[in-house]
Protein backbone atom coordinates (compact mmCIF):
# COMPACT_ATOMS: atom_id res chain seq x y z
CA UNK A 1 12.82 9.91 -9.21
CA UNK A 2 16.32 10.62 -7.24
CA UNK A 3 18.09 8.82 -5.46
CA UNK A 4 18.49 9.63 -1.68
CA UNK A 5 20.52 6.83 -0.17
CA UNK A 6 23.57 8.84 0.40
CA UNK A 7 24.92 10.91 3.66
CA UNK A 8 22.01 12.96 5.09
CA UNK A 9 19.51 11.38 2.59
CA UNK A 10 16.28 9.32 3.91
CA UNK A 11 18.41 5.71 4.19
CA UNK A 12 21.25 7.97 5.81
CA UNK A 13 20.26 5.76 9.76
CA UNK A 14 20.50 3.09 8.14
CA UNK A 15 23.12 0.43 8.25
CA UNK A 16 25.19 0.05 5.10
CA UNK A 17 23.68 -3.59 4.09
CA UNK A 18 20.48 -2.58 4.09
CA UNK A 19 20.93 0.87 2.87
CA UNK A 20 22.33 -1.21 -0.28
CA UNK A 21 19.61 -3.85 -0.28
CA UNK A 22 16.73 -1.22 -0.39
CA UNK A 23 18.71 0.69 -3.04
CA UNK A 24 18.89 -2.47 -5.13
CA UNK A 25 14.95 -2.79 -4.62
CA UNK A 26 14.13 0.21 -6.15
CA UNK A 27 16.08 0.11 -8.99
CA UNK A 28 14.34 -2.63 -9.95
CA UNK A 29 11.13 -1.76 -8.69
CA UNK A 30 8.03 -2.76 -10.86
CA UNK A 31 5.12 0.15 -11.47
CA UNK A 32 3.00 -2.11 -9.97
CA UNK A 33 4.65 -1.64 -6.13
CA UNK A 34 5.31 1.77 -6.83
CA UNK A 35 1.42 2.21 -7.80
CA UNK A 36 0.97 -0.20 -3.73
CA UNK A 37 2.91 2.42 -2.21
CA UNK A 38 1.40 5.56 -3.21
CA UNK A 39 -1.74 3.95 -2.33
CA UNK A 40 -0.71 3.17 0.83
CA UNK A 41 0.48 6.65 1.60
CA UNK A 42 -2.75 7.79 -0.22
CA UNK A 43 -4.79 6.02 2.79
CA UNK A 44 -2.44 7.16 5.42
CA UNK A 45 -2.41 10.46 4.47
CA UNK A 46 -6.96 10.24 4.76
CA UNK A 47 -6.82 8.59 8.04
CA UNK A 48 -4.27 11.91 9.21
CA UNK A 49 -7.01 13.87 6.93
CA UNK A 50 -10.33 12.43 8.50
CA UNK A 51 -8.98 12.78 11.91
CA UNK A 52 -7.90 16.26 11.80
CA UNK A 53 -11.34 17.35 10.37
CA UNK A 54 -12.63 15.18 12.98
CA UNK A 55 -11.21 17.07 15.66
CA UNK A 56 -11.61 20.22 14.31
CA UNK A 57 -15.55 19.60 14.40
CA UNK A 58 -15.12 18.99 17.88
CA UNK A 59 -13.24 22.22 18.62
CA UNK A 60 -15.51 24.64 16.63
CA UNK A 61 -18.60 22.32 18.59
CA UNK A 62 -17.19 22.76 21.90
CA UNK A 63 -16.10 26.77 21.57
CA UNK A 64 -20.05 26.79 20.05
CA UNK A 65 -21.35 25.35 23.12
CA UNK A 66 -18.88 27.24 25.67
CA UNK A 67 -20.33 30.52 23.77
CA UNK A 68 -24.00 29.59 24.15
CA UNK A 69 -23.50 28.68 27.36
CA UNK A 70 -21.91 31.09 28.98
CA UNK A 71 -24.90 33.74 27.29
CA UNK A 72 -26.90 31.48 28.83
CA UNK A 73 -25.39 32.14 32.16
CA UNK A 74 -25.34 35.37 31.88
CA UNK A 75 -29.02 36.18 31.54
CA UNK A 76 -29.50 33.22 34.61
CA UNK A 77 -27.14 35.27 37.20
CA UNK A 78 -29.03 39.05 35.39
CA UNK A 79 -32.47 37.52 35.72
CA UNK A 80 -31.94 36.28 39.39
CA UNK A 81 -32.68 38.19 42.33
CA UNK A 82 -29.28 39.15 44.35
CA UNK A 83 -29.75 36.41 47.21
CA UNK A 84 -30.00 33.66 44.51
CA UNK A 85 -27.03 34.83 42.45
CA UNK A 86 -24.11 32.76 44.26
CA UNK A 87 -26.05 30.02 43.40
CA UNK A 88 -27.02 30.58 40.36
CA UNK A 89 -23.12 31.09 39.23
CA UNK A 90 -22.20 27.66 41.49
CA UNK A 91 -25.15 26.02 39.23
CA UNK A 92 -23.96 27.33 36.12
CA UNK A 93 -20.32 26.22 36.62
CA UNK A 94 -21.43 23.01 37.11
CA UNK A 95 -22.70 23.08 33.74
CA UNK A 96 -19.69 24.08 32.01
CA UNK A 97 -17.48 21.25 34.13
CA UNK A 98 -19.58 18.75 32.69
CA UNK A 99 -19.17 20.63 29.43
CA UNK A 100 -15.87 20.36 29.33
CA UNK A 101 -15.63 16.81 30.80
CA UNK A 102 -17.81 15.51 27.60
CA UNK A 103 -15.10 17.58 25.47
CA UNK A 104 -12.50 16.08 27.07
CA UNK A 105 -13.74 12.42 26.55
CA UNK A 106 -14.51 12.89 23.19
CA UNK A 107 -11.52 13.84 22.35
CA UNK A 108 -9.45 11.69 24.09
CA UNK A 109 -11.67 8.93 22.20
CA UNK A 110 -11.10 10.32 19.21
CA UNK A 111 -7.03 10.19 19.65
CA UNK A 112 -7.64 6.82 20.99
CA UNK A 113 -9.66 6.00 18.02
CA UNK A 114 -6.87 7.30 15.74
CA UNK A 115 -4.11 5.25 17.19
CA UNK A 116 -5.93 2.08 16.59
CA UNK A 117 -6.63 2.69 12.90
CA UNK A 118 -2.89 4.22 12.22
CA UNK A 119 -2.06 1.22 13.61
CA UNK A 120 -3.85 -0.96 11.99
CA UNK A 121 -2.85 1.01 8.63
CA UNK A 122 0.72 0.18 9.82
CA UNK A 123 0.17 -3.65 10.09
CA UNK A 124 -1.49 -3.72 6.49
CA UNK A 125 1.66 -1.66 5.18
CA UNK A 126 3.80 -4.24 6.57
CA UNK A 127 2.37 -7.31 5.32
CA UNK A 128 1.60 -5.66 2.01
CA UNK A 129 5.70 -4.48 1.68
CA UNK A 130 6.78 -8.02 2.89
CA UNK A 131 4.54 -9.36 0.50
CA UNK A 132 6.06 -7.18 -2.36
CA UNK A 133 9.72 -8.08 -0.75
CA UNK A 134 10.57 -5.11 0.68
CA UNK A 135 13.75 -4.98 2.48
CA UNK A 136 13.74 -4.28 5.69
CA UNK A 137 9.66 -5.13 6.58
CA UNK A 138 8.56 -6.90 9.22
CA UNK A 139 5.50 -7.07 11.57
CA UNK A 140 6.88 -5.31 14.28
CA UNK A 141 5.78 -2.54 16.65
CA UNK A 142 9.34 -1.44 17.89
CA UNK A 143 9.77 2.06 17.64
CA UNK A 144 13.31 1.48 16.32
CA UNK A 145 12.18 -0.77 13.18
CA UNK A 146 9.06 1.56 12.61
CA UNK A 147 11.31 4.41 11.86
CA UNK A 148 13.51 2.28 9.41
CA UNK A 149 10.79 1.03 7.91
CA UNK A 150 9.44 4.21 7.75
CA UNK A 151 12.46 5.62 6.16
CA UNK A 152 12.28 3.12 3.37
CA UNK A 153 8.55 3.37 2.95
CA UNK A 154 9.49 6.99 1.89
CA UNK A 155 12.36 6.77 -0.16
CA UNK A 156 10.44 4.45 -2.23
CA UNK A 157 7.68 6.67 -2.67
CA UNK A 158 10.46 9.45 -3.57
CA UNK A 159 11.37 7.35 -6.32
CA UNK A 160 8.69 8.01 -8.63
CA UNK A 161 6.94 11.29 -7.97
CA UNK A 162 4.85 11.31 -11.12
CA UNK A 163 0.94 11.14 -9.91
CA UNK A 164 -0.93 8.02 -11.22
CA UNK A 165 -3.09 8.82 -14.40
């Protein structure tokens, strides 16, 4: 795998000592952390995976329901007579408030959801690279040291791009 420590590379933010320690680290990094990290991307990348097809379910079931709905509607407000019709439509979007009030809960559930098992992913990446002696791992949830870490989460995966067998 290449390198990428230099200007503009993926250890470019960071400072110069630790740019130098993680450089050190994966020179002499053993197959056996490189095989930890791709798994670790590997579930990452199916937690982004499930949750995308997760929420594309709910789209194509809510635009499913909003269809057969509103068809619904529309033979409710044909069928009734003309002094029931205002009511009829009031009724009817009623129906599709609610409608979209379940939609919106789910999904905000779903995002909510999401955030606790990406973050609970992140936590097990942590202890797992401090474990391996990683530099520059900690259990933290500062934005700041998430994006370094993140930064040398990826360079190490850069560094050996062949697929396992």
């Amino acid at each position: 795998g290449g390198r990428g420590g230099g200007e503009g590379g993926p250890l470019a933010a960071l400072e110069q000592s630790l740019r130098n320690k993680v450089e050190e680290f994966a020179r002499g990094m053993s197959t056996v952390v490189k095989e930890i990290i791709r798994s670790l991307s590997d579930m990452k990348a199916l937690k982004n995976t499930e949750y995308t097809n997760k929420m594309s379910e709910l789209e194509m079931k809510h635009a499913t329901a909003k269809e057969k709905i509103s068809e619904y509607h529309r033979s409710l407000v044909e069928a009734a007579v003309p002094q029931n019709r205002m009511y009829v439509i009031q009724s009817n979007q009623g129906q599709v408030d609610q409608l979209q009030e379940e939609y919106n809960t789910q999904k905000m559930k779903n995002m909510q959801d999401h955030a606790k098992e990406l973050a609970s992913v992140l936590t097990h990446e942590q202890k797992t690279m401090i474990k391996c002696g990683v530099p520059g791992f900690m259990e933290t949830a500062d934005p700041y040291q998430l994006t370094q870490q993140s930064s040398i989460f990826n360079f190490l995966l850069q560094q050996d791009p062949t697929p396992a067998p």
